[in-house]
N, C-alpha and C. Protein backbone atom coordinates (compact mmCIF):
# COMPACT_ATOMS: atom_id res chain seq x y z
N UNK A 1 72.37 43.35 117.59
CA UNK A 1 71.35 44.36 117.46
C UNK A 1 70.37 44.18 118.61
N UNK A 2 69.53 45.57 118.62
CA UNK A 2 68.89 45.27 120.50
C UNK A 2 67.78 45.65 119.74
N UNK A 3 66.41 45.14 119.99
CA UNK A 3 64.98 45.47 119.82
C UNK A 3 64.43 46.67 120.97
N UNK A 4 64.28 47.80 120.71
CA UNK A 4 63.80 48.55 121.50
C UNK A 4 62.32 49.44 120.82
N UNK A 5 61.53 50.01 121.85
CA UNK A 5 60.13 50.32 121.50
C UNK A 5 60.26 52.03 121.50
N UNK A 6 59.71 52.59 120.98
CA UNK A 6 59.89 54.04 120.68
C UNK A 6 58.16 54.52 120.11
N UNK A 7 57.82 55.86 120.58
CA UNK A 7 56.80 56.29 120.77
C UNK A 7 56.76 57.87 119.76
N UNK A 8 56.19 57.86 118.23
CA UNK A 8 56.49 58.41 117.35
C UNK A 8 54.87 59.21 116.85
N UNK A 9 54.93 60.42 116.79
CA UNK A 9 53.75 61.07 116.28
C UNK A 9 53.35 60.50 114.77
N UNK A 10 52.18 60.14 114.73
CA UNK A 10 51.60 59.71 113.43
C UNK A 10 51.96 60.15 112.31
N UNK A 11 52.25 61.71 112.35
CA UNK A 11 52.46 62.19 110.95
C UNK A 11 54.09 61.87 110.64
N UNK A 12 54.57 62.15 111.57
CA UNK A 12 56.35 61.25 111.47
C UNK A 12 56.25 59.96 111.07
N UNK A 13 55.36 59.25 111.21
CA UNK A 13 55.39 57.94 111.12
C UNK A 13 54.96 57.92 109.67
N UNK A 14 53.71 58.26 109.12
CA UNK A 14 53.48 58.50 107.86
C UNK A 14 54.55 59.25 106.77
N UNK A 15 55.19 59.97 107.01
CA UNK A 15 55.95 60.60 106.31
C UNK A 15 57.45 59.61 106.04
N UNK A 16 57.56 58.69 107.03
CA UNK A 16 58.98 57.44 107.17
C UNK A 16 58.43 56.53 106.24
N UNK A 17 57.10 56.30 106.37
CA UNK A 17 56.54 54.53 105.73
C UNK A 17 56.36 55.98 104.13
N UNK A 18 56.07 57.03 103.50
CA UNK A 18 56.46 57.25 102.64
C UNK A 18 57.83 57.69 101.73
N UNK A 19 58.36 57.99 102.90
CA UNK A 19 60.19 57.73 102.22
C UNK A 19 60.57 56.60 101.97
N UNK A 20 60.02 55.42 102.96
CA UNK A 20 60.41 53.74 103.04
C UNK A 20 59.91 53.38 101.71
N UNK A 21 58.89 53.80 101.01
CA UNK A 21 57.98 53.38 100.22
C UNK A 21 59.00 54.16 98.47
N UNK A 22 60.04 54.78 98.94
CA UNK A 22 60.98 55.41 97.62
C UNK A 22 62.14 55.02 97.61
N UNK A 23 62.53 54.60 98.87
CA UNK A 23 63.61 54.65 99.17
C UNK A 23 64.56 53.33 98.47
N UNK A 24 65.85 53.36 98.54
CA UNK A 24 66.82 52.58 97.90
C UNK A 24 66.52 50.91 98.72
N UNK A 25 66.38 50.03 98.22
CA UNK A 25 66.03 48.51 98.58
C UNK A 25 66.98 48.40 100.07
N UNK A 26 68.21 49.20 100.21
CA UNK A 26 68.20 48.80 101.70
C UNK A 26 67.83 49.07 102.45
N UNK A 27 67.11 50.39 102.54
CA UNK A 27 66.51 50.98 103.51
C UNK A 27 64.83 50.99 103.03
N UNK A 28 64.14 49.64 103.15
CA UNK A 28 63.17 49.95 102.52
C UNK A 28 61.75 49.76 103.70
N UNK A 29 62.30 49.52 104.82
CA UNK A 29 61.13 49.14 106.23
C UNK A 29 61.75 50.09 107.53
N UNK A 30 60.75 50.10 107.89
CA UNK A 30 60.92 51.40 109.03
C UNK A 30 62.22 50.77 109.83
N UNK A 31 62.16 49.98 110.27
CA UNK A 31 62.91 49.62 111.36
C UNK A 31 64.77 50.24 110.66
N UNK A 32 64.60 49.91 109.42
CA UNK A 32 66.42 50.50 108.50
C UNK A 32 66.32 51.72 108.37
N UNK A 33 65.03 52.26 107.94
CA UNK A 33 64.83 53.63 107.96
C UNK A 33 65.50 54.21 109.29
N UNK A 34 64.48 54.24 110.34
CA UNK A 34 65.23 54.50 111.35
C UNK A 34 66.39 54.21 111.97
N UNK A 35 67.53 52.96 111.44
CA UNK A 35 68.59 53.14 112.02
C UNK A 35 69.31 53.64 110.87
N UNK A 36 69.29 54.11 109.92
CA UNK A 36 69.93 54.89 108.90
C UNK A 36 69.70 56.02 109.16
N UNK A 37 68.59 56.72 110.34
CA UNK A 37 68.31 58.38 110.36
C UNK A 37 69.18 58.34 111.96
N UNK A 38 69.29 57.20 112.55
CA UNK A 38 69.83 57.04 113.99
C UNK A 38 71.57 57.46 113.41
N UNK A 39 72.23 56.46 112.85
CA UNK A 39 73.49 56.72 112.70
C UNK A 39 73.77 57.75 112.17
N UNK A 40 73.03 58.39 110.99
CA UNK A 40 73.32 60.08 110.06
C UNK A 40 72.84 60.62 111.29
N UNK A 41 72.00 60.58 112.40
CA UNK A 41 72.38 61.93 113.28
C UNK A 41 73.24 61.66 114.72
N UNK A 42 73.42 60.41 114.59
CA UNK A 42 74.54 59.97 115.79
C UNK A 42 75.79 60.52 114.87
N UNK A 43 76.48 60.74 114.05
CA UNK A 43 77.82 60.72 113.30
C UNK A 43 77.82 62.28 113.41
N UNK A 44 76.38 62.85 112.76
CA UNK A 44 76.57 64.51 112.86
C UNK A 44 76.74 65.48 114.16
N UNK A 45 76.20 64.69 115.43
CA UNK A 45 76.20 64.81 116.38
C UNK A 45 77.97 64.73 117.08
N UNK A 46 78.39 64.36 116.62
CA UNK A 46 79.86 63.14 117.09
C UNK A 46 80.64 64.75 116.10
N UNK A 47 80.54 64.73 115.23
CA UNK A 47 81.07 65.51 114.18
C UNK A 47 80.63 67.18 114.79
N UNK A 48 79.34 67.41 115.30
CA UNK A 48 79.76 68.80 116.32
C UNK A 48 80.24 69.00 117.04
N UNK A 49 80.13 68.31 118.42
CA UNK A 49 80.86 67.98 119.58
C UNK A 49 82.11 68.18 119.27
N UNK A 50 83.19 67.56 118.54
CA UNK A 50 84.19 67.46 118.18
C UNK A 50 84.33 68.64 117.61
N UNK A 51 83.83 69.36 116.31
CA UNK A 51 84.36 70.52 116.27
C UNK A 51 84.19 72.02 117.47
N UNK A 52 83.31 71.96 118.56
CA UNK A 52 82.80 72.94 118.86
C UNK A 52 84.39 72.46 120.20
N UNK A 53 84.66 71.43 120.51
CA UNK A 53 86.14 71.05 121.14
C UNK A 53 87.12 71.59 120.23
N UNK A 54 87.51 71.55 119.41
CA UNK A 54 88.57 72.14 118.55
C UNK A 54 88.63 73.76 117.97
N UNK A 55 87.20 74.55 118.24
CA UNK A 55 86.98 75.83 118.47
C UNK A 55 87.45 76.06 119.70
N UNK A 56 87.27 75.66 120.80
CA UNK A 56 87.34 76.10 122.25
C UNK A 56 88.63 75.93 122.33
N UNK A 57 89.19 74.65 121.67
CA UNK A 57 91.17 74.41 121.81
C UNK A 57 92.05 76.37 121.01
N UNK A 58 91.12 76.17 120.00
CA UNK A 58 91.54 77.24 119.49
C UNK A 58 91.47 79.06 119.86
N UNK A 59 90.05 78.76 120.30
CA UNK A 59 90.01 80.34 120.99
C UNK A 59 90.76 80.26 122.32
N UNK A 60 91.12 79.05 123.55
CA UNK A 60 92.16 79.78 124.27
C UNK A 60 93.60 79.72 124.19
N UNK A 61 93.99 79.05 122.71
CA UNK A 61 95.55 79.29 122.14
C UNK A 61 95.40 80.36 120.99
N UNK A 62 94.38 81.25 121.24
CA UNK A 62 94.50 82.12 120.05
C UNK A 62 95.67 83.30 119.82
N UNK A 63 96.14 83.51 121.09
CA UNK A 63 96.96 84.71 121.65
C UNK A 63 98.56 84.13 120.63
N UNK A 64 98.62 82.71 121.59
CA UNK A 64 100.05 82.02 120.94
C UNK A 64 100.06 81.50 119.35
N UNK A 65 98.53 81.34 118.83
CA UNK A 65 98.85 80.98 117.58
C UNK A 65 98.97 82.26 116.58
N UNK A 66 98.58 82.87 117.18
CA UNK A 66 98.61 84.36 116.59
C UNK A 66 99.84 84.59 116.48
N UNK A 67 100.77 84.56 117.72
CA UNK A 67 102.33 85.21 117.85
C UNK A 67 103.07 83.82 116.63
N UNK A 68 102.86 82.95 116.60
CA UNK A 68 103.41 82.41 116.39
C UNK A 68 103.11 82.09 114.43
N UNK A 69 101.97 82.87 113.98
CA UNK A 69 102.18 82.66 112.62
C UNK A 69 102.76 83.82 112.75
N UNK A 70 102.69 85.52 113.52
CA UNK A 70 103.54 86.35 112.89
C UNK A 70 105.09 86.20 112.87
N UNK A 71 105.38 85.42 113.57
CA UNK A 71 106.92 85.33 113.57
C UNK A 71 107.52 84.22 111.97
N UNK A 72 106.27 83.40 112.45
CA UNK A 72 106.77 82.75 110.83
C UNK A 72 106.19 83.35 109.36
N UNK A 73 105.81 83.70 109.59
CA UNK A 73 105.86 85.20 108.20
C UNK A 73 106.82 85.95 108.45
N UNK A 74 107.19 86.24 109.74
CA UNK A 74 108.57 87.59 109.34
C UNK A 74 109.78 86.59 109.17
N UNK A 75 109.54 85.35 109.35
CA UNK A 75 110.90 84.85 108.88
C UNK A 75 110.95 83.82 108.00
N UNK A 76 109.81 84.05 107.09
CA UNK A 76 109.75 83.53 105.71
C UNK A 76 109.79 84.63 104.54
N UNK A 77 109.80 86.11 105.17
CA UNK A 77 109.68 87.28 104.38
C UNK A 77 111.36 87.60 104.39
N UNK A 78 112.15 87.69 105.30
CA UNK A 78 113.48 87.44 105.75
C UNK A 78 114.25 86.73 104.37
N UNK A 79 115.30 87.89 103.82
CA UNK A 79 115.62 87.12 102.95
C UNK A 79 116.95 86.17 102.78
């Protein structure tokens, strides 16, 4: 783990030390707080990226995936 310094508006800060102050015994001091809000938006982050890549895979094979479910419907309709 790396100790690093970060520069946080007061009312953010107040509003963390009162979630810290409800929160479940592992996350109960700023420092867990914040790497529990670091990883839930590092993962969600990781988790767009990745889909907005698998949109873009898809809109420029849209032409061939297109041809290619109609052919397998006409030859699953095929008796």
């Amino acid at each position: 783990m790396k100790t690093i310094s970060i520069t946080v508006e007061e009312n953010i800060l107040a509003r963390l030390d009162r979630l810290a102050d409800r929160a479940l015994k592992d996350r109960k001091n700023r420092s867990s707080m914040i790497r529990y809000a670091m990883r839930e938006y590092v993962s969600r982050m990781e988790r767009q990226i990745e889909e907005e890549r698998e949109r873009e895979v898809f809109r420029r094979q849209r032409a061939r995936l297109e041809k290619e479910a109609i052919a397998l419907v006409r030859e699953q309709a095929t008796p």
